[in-house]
Protein backbone atom coordinates (compact mmCIF):
# COMPACT_ATOMS: atom_id res chain seq x y z
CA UNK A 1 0.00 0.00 0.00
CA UNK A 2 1.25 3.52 -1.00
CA UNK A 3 1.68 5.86 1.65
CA UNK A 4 0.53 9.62 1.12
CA UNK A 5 -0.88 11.22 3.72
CA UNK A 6 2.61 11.97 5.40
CA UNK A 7 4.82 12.18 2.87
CA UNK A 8 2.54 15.15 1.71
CA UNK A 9 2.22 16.66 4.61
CA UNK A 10 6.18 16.68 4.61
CA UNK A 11 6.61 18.04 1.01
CA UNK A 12 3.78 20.86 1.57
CA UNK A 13 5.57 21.76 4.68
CA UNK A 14 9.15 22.18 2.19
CA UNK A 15 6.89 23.54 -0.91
CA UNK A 16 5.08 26.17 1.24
CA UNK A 17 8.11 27.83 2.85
CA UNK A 18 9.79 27.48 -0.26
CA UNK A 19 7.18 29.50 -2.20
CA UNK A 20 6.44 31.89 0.97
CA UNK A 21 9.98 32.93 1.40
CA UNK A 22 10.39 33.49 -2.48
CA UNK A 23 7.65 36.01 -2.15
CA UNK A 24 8.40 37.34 1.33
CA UNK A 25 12.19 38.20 -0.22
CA UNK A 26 10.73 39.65 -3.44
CA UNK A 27 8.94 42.09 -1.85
CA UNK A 28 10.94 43.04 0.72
CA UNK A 29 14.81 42.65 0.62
CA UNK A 30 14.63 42.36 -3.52
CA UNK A 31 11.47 44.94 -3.86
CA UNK A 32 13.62 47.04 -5.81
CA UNK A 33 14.43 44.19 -8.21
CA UNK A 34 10.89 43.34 -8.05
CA UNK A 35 9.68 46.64 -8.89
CA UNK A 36 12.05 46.84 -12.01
CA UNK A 37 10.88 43.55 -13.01
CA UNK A 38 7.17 44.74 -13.31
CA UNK A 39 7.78 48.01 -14.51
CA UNK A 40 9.27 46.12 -17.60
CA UNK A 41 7.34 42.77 -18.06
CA UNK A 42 4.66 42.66 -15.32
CA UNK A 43 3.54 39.54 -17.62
CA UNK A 44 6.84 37.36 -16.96
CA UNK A 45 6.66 38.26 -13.57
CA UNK A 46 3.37 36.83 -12.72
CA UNK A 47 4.57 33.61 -15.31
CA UNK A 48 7.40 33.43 -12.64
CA UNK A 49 5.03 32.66 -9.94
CA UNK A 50 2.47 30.48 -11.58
CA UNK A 51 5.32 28.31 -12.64
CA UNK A 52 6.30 28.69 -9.12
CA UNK A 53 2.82 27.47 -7.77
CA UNK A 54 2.76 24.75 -10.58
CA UNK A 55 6.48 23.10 -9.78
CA UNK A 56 6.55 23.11 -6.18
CA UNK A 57 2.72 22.44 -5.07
CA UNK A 58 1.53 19.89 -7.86
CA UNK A 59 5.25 18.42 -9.14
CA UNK A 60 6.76 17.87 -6.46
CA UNK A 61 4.13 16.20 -3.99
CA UNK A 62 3.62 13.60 -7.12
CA UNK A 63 7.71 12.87 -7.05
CA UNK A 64 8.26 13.40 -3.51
CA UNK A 65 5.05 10.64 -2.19
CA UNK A 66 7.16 8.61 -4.79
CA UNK A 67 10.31 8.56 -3.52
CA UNK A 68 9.44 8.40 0.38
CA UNK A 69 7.41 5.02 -1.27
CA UNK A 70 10.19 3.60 -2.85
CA UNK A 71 13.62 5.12 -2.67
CA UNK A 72 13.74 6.56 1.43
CA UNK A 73 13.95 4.66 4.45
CA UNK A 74 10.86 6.09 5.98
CA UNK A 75 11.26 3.71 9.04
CA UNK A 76 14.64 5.39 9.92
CA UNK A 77 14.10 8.44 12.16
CA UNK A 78 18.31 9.13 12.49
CA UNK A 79 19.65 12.27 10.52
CA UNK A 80 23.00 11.26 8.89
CA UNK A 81 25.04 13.70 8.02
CA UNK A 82 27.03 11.41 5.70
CA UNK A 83 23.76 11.31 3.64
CA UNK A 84 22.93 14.68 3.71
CA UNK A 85 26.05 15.77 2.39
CA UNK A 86 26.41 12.93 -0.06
CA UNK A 87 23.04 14.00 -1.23
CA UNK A 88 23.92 17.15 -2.04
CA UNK A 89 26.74 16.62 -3.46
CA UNK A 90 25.08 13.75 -5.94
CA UNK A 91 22.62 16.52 -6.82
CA UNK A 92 24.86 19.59 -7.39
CA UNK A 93 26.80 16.90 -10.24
CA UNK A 94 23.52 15.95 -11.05
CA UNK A 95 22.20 19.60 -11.82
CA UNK A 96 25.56 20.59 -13.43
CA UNK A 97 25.47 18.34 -15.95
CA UNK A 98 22.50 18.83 -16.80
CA UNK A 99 22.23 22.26 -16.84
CA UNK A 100 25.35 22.43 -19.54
CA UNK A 101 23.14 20.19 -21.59
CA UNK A 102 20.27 22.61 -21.14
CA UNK A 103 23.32 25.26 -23.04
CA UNK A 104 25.79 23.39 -25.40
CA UNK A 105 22.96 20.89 -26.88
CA UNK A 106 20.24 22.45 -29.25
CA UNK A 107 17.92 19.51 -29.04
CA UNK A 108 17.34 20.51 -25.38
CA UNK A 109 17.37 23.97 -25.42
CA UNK A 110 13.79 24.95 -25.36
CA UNK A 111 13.77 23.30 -21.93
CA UNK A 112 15.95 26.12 -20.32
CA UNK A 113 14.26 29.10 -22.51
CA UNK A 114 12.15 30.17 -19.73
CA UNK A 115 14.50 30.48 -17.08
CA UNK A 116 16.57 32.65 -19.02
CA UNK A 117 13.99 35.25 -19.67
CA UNK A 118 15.30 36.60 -16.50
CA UNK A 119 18.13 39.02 -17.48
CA UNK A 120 17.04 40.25 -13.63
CA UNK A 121 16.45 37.95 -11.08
CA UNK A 122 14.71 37.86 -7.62
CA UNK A 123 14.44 35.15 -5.52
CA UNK A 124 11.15 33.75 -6.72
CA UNK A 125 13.32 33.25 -10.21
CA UNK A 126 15.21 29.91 -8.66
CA UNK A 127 11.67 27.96 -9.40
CA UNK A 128 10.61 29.96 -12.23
CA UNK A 129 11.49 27.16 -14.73
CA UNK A 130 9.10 25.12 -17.09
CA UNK A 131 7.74 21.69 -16.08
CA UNK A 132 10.10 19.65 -17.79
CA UNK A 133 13.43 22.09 -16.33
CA UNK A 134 12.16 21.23 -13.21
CA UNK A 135 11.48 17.51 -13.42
CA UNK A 136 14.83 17.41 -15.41
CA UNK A 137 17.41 19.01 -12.97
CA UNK A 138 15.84 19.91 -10.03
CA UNK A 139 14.15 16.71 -9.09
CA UNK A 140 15.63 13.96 -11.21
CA UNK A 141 18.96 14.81 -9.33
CA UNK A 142 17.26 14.38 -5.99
CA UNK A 143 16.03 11.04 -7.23
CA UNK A 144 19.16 9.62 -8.01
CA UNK A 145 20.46 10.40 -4.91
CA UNK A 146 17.53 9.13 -2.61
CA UNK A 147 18.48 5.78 -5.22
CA UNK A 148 22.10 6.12 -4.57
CA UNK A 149 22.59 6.20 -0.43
CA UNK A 150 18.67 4.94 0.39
CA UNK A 151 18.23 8.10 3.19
CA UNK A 152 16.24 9.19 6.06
CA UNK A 153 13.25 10.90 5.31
CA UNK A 154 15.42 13.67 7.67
CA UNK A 155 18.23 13.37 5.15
CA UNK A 156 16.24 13.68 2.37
CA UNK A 157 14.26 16.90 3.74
CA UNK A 158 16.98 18.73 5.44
CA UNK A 159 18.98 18.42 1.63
CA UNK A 160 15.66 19.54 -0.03
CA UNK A 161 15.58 22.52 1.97
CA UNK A 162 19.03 23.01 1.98
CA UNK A 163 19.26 23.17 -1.71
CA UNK A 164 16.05 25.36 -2.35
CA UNK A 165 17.19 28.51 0.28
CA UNK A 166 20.80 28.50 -1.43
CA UNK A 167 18.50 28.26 -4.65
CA UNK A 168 16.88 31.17 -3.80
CA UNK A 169 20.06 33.35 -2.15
CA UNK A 170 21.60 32.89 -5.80
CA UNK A 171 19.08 34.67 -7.15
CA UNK A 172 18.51 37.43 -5.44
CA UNK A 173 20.47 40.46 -6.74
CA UNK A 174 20.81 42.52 -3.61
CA UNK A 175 22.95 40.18 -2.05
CA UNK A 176 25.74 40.35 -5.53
CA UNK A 177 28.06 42.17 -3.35
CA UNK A 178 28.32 38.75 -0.97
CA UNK A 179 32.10 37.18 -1.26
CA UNK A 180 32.09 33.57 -1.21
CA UNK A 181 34.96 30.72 -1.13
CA UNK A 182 35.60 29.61 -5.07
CA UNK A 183 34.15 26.62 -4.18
CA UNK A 184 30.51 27.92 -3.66
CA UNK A 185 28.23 29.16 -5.79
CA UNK A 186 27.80 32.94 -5.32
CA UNK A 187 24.59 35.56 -6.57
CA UNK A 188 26.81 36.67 -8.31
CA UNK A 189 28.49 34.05 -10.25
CA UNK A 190 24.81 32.82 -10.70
CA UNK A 191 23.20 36.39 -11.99
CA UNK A 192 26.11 36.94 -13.72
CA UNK A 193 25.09 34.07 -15.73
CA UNK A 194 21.41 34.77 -16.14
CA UNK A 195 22.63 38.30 -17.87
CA UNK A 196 25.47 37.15 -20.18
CA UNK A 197 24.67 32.98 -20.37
CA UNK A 198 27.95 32.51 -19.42
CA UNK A 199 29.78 28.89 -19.72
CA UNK A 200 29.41 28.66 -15.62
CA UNK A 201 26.13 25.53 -15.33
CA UNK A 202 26.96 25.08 -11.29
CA UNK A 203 23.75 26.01 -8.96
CA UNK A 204 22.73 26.49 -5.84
CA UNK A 205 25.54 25.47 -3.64
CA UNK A 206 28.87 24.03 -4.78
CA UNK A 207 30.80 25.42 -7.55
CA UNK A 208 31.35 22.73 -10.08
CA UNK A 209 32.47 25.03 -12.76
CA UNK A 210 35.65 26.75 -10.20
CA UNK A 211 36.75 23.16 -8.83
CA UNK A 212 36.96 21.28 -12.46
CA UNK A 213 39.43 24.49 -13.02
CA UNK A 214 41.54 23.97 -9.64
């Protein structure tokens, strides 16, 4: 028998904050940003949220009840740290790779169109991707993982919402005065690439792109 009731009371708990705080920061550390946004396409703006509502409310319940089914250890109630880390490591490769697809190969292209109709970013942006961006490389990663070291459900939401506040740090443009170590992913590296499509495909948290130069 598939269990649903919790595991969706766990993912609405991560979805909720996740879309609360992307609004809470747009209007009030990034309401400048925000501001400039509307006063140039109030249209993508509002596309930005609806794809927000649309990825983390109705995607992600469907792929997280999955995954707490078949791929977690649901009866395990210890946090790991080894798992934690090793799942977000597993998903900052993960998202990497196929984010540099999303660039170099024309076949898959259209996928990552969306996302980069943000020259300017706020923090809603980090989940203002289509349907099949999101499924691609912000979930599937997460998958593989949960497939890879079998975690906690406390692993597995801990490196959820671990991933989705650095997710939304990167792309808010007030803080692109931050200094971070070269092997994180700074706002700025990040909205430096949403404004030139630079060859850097690292996101949220460690910086692929700096450590395969090192």
């Amino acid at each position: 028998m598939i269990i649903i009731i919790e595991p969706l009371i766990n993912v609405y708990k991560l979805s909720l904050f996740t879309v609360f705080m992307g609004i809470l920061l747009d209007t009030t550390v990034s309401t400048k940003t925000t501001l400039e946004i509307l006063k140039k396409d109030p249209q993508l703006y509002l596309r930005g949220l609806n794809a927000n509502y649309l990825n983390l409310l109705v995607i992600s319940p469907i792929y997280y009840i999955l995954a707490y089914n078949y791929l977690l250890n649901y009866n395990n109630q210890i946090f790991s740290i080894l798992k934690y880390v090793s799942l977000l490591g597993i998903h900052g490769i993960g998202y990497y790779y196929i984010h540099k697809q999303m660039h170099i190969n024309r076949k898959l292209k259209w996928i990552h169109d969306f996302h980069h109709e943000f020259t300017i970013t706020v923090p809603s942006t980090g989940n203002a991707v289509s349907v099949f961006e999101f499924q691609l490389a912000y979930v599937l990663p997460f998958l593989v993982g949960a497939l890879l070291v079998n975690p906690s459900t406390h692993d597995f939401q801990w490196s959820i919402f671990t991933i989705s506040c650095f997710n939304l740090i990167i792309h808010t443009k007030e803080l692109e005065y931050l200094s971070y170590p070269f092997f994180l992913v700074s706002p700025n590296d990040h909205i430096t690439h949403h404004k030139t499509k630079s060859n850097t495909y690292s996101a949220p948290i460690i910086n692929i792109d700096n450590l395969l130069r090192n």
